[in-house]
N, C-alpha and C. Protein backbone atom coordinates (compact mmCIF):
# COMPACT_ATOMS: atom_id res chain seq x y z
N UNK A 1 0.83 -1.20 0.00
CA UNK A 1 0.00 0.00 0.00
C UNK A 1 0.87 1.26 0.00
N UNK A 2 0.33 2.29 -0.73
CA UNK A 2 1.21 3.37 -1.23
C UNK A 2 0.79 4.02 0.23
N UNK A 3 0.54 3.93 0.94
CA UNK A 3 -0.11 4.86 2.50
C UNK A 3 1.22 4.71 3.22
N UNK A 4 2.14 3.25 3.06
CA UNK A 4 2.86 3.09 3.76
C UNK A 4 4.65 3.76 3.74
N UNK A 5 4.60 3.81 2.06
CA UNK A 5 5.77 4.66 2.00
C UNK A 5 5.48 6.06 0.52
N UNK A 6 6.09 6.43 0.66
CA UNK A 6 6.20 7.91 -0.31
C UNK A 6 6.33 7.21 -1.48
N UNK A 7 5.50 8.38 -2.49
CA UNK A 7 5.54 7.64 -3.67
C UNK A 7 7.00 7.61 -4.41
N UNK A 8 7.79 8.49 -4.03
CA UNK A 8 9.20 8.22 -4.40
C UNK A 8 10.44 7.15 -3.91
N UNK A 9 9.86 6.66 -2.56
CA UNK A 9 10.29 5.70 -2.51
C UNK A 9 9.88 4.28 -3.01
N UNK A 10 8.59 4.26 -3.52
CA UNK A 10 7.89 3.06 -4.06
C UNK A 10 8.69 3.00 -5.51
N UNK A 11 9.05 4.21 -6.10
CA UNK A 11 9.31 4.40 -7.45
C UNK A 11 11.01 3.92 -7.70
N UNK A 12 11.74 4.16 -6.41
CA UNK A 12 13.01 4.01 -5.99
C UNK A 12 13.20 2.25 -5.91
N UNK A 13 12.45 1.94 -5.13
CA UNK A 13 12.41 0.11 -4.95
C UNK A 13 11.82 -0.50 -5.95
N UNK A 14 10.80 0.42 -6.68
CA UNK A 14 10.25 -0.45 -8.41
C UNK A 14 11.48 0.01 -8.99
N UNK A 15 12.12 0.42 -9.62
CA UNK A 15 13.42 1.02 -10.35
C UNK A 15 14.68 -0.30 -10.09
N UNK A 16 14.94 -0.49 -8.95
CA UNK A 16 16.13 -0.99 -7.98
C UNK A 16 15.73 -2.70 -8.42
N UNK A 17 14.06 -3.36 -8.04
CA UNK A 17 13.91 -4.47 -8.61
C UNK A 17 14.04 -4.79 -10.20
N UNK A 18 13.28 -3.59 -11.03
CA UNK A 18 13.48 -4.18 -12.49
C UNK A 18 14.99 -3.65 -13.24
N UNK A 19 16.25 -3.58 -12.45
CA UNK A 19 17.53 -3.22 -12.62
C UNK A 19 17.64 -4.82 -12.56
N UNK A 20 17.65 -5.44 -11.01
CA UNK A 20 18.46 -6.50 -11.01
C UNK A 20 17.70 -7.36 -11.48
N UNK A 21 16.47 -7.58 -11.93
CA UNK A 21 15.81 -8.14 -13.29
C UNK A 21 17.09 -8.50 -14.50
N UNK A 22 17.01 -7.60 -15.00
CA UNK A 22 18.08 -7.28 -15.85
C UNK A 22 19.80 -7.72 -15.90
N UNK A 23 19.69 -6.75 -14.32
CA UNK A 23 21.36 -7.63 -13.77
C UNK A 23 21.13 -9.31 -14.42
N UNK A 24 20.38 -9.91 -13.77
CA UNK A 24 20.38 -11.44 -13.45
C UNK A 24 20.23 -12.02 -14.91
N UNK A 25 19.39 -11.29 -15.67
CA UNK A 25 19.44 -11.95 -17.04
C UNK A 25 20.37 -11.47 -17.98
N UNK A 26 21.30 -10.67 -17.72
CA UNK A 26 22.83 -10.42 -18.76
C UNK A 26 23.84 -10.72 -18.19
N UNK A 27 23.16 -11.50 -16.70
CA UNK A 27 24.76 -12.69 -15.91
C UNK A 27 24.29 -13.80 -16.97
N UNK A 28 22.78 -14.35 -16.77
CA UNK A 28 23.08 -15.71 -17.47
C UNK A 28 23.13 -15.69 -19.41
N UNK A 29 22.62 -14.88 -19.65
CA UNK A 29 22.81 -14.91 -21.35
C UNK A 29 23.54 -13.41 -22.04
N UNK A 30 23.96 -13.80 -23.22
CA UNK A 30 24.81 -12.71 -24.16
C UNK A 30 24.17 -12.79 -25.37
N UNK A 31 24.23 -11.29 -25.50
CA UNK A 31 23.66 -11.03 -26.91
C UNK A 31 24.14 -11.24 -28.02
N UNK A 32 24.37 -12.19 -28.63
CA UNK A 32 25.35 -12.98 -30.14
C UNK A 32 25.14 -12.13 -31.39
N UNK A 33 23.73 -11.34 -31.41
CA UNK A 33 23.52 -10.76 -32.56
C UNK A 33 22.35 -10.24 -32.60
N UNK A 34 22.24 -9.36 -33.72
CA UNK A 34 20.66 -8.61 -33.65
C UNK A 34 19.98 -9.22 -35.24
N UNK A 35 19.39 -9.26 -35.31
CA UNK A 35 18.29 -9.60 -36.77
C UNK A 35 16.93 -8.50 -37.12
N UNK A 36 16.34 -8.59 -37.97
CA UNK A 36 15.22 -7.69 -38.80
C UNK A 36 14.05 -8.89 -38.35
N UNK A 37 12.99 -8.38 -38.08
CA UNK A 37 11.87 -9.11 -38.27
C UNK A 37 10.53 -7.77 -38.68
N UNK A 38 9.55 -8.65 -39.54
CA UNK A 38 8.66 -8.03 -40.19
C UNK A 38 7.84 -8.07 -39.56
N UNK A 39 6.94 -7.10 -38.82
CA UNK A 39 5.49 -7.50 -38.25
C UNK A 39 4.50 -8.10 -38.60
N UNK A 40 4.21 -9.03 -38.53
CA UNK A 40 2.62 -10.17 -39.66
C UNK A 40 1.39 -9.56 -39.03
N UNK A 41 0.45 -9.86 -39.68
CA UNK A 41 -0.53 -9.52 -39.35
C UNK A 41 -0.62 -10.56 -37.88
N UNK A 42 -1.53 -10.38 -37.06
CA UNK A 42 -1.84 -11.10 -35.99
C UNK A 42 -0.73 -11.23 -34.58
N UNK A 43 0.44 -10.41 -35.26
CA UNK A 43 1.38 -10.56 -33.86
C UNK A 43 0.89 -9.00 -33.33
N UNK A 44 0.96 -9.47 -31.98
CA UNK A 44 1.26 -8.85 -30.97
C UNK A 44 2.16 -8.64 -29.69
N UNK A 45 2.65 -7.81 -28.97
CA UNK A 45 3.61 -7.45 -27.59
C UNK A 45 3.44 -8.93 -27.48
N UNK A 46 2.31 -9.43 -26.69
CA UNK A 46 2.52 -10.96 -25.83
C UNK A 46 3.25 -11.81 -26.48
N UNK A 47 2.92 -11.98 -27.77
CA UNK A 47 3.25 -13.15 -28.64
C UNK A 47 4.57 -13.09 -28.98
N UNK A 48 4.89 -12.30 -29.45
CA UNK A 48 6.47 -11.66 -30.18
C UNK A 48 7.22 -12.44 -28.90
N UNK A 49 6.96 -11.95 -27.79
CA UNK A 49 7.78 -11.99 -26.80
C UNK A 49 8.06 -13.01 -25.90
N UNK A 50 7.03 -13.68 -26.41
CA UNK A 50 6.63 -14.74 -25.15
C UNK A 50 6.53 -15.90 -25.53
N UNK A 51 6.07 -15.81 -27.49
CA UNK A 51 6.13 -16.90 -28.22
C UNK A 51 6.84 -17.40 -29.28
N UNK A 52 7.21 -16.05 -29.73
CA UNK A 52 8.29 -16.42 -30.99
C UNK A 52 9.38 -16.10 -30.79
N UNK A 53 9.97 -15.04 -29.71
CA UNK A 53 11.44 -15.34 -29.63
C UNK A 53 11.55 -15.62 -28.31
N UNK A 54 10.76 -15.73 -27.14
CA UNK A 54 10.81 -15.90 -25.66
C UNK A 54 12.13 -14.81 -24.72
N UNK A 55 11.89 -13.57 -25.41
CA UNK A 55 12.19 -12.48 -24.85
C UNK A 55 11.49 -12.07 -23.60
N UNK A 56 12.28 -11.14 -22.90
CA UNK A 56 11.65 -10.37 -21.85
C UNK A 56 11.35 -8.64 -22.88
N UNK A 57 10.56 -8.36 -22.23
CA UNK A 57 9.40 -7.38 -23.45
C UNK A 57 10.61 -6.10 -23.07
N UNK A 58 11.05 -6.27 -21.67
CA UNK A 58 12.16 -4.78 -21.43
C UNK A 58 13.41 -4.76 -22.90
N UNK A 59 13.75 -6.15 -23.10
CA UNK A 59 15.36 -6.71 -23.79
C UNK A 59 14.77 -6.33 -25.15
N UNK A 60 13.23 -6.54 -25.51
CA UNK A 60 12.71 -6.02 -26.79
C UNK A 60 12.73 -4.57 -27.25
N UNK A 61 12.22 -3.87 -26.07
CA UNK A 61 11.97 -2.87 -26.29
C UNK A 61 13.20 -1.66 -26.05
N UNK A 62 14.59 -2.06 -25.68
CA UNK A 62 15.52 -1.76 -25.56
C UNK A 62 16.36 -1.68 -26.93
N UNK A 63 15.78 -2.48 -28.02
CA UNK A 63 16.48 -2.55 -29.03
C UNK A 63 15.22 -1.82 -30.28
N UNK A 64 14.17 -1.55 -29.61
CA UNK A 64 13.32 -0.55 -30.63
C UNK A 64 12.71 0.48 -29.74
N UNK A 65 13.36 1.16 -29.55
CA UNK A 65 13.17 2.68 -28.31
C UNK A 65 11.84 3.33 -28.88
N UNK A 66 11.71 3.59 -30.30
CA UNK A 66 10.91 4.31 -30.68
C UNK A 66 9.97 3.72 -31.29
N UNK A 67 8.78 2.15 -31.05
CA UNK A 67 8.32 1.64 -31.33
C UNK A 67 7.14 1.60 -30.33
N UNK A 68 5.70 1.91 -30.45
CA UNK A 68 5.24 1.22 -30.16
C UNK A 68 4.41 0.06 -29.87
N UNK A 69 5.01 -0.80 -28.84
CA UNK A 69 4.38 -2.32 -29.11
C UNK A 69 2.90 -2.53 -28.94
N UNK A 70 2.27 -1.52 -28.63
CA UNK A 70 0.83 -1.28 -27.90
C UNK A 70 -0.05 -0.78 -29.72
N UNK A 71 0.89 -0.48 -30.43
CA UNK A 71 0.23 -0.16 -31.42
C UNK A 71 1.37 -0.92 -33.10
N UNK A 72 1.69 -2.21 -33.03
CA UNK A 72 2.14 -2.59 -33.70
C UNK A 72 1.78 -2.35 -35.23
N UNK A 73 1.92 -2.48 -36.28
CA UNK A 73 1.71 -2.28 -37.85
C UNK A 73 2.21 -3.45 -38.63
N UNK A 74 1.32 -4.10 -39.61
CA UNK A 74 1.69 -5.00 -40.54
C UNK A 74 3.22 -4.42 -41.43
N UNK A 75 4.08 -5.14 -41.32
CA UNK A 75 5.60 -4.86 -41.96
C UNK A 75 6.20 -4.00 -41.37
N UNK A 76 5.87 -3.39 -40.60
CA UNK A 76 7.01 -2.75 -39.25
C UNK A 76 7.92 -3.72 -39.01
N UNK A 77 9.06 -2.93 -39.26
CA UNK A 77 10.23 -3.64 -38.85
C UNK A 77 10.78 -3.37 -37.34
N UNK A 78 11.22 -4.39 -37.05
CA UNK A 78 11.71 -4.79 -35.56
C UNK A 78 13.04 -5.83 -35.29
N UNK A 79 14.19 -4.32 -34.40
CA UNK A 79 15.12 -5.11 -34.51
C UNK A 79 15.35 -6.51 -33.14
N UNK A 80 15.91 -7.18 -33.25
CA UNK A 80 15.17 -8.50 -32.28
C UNK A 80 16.70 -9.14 -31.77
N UNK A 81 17.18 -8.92 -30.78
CA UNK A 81 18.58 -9.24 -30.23
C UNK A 81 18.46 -11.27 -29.77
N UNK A 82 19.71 -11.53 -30.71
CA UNK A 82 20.23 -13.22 -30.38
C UNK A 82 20.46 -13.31 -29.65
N UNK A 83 19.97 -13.87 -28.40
CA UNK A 83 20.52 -14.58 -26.90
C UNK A 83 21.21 -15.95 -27.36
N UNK A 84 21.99 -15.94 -26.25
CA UNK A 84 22.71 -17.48 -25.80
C UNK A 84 22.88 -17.47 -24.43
N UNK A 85 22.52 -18.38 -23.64
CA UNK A 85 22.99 -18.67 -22.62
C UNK A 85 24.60 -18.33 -22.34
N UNK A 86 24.63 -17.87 -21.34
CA UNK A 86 26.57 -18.10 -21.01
C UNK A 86 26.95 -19.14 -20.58
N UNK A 87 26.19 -20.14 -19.73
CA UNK A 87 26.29 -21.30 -19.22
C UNK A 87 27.14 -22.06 -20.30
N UNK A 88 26.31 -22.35 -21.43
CA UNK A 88 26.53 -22.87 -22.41
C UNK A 88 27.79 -22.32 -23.23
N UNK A 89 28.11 -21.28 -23.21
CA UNK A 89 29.24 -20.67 -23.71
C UNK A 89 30.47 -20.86 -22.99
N UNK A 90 30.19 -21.26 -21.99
CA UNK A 90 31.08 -21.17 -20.93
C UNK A 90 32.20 -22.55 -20.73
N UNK A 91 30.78 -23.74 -20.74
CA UNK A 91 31.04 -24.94 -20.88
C UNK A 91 31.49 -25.61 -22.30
N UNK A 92 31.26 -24.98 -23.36
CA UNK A 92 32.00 -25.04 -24.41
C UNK A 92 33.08 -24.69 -24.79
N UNK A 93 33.70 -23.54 -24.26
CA UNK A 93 35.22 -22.99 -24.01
C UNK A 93 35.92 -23.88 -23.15
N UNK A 94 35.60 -23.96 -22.44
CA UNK A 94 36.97 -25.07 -21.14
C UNK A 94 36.48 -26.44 -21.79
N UNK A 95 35.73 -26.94 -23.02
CA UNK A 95 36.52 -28.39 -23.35
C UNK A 95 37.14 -28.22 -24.75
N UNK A 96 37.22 -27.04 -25.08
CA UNK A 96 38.67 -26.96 -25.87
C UNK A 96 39.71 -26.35 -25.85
């Protein structure tokens, strides 16, 4: 309840959690590359993100600043960043 602290501190601890959001997901994966994708008819924010490349919508929208996903367009282009795990990168380096 916002009664309990100032709204600048609510805004301070929302800020501080979706940082180490972030922190935690560019410890475990690296961005290998960026690609073009075309908007189709029928995609939307959820889907893009959740179904066709299984992005977090912040890592999306970080790489199209001036897009919005709330109002997508047939053939809008969208640039769309390659994850890899580091795990996996990691464990592939020390066996060669």
């Amino acid at each position: 309840p916002l009664g309990r602290v100032s709204k600048e501190r609510f805004e301070e601890a929302r800020f501080q959690y979706h940082q180490e959001i972030q922190e935690d997901f560019m410890r475990a994966y690296q961005i290998d590359a960026v690609h073009s994708y075309e908007v189709k008819n029928g995609d939307n924010v959820w889907t893009l993100c959740h179904e066709t490349f299984n992005l977090p919508l912040w890592l999306v929208k970080k790489y199209n600043p001036d897009v919005d996903f709330y109002d997508l367009r047939r053939t809008q282009k969208l640039v769309i960043p390659l994850v890899e795990e580091r795990i996996r990168n990691e464990a592939a380096s020390s066996l060669l």
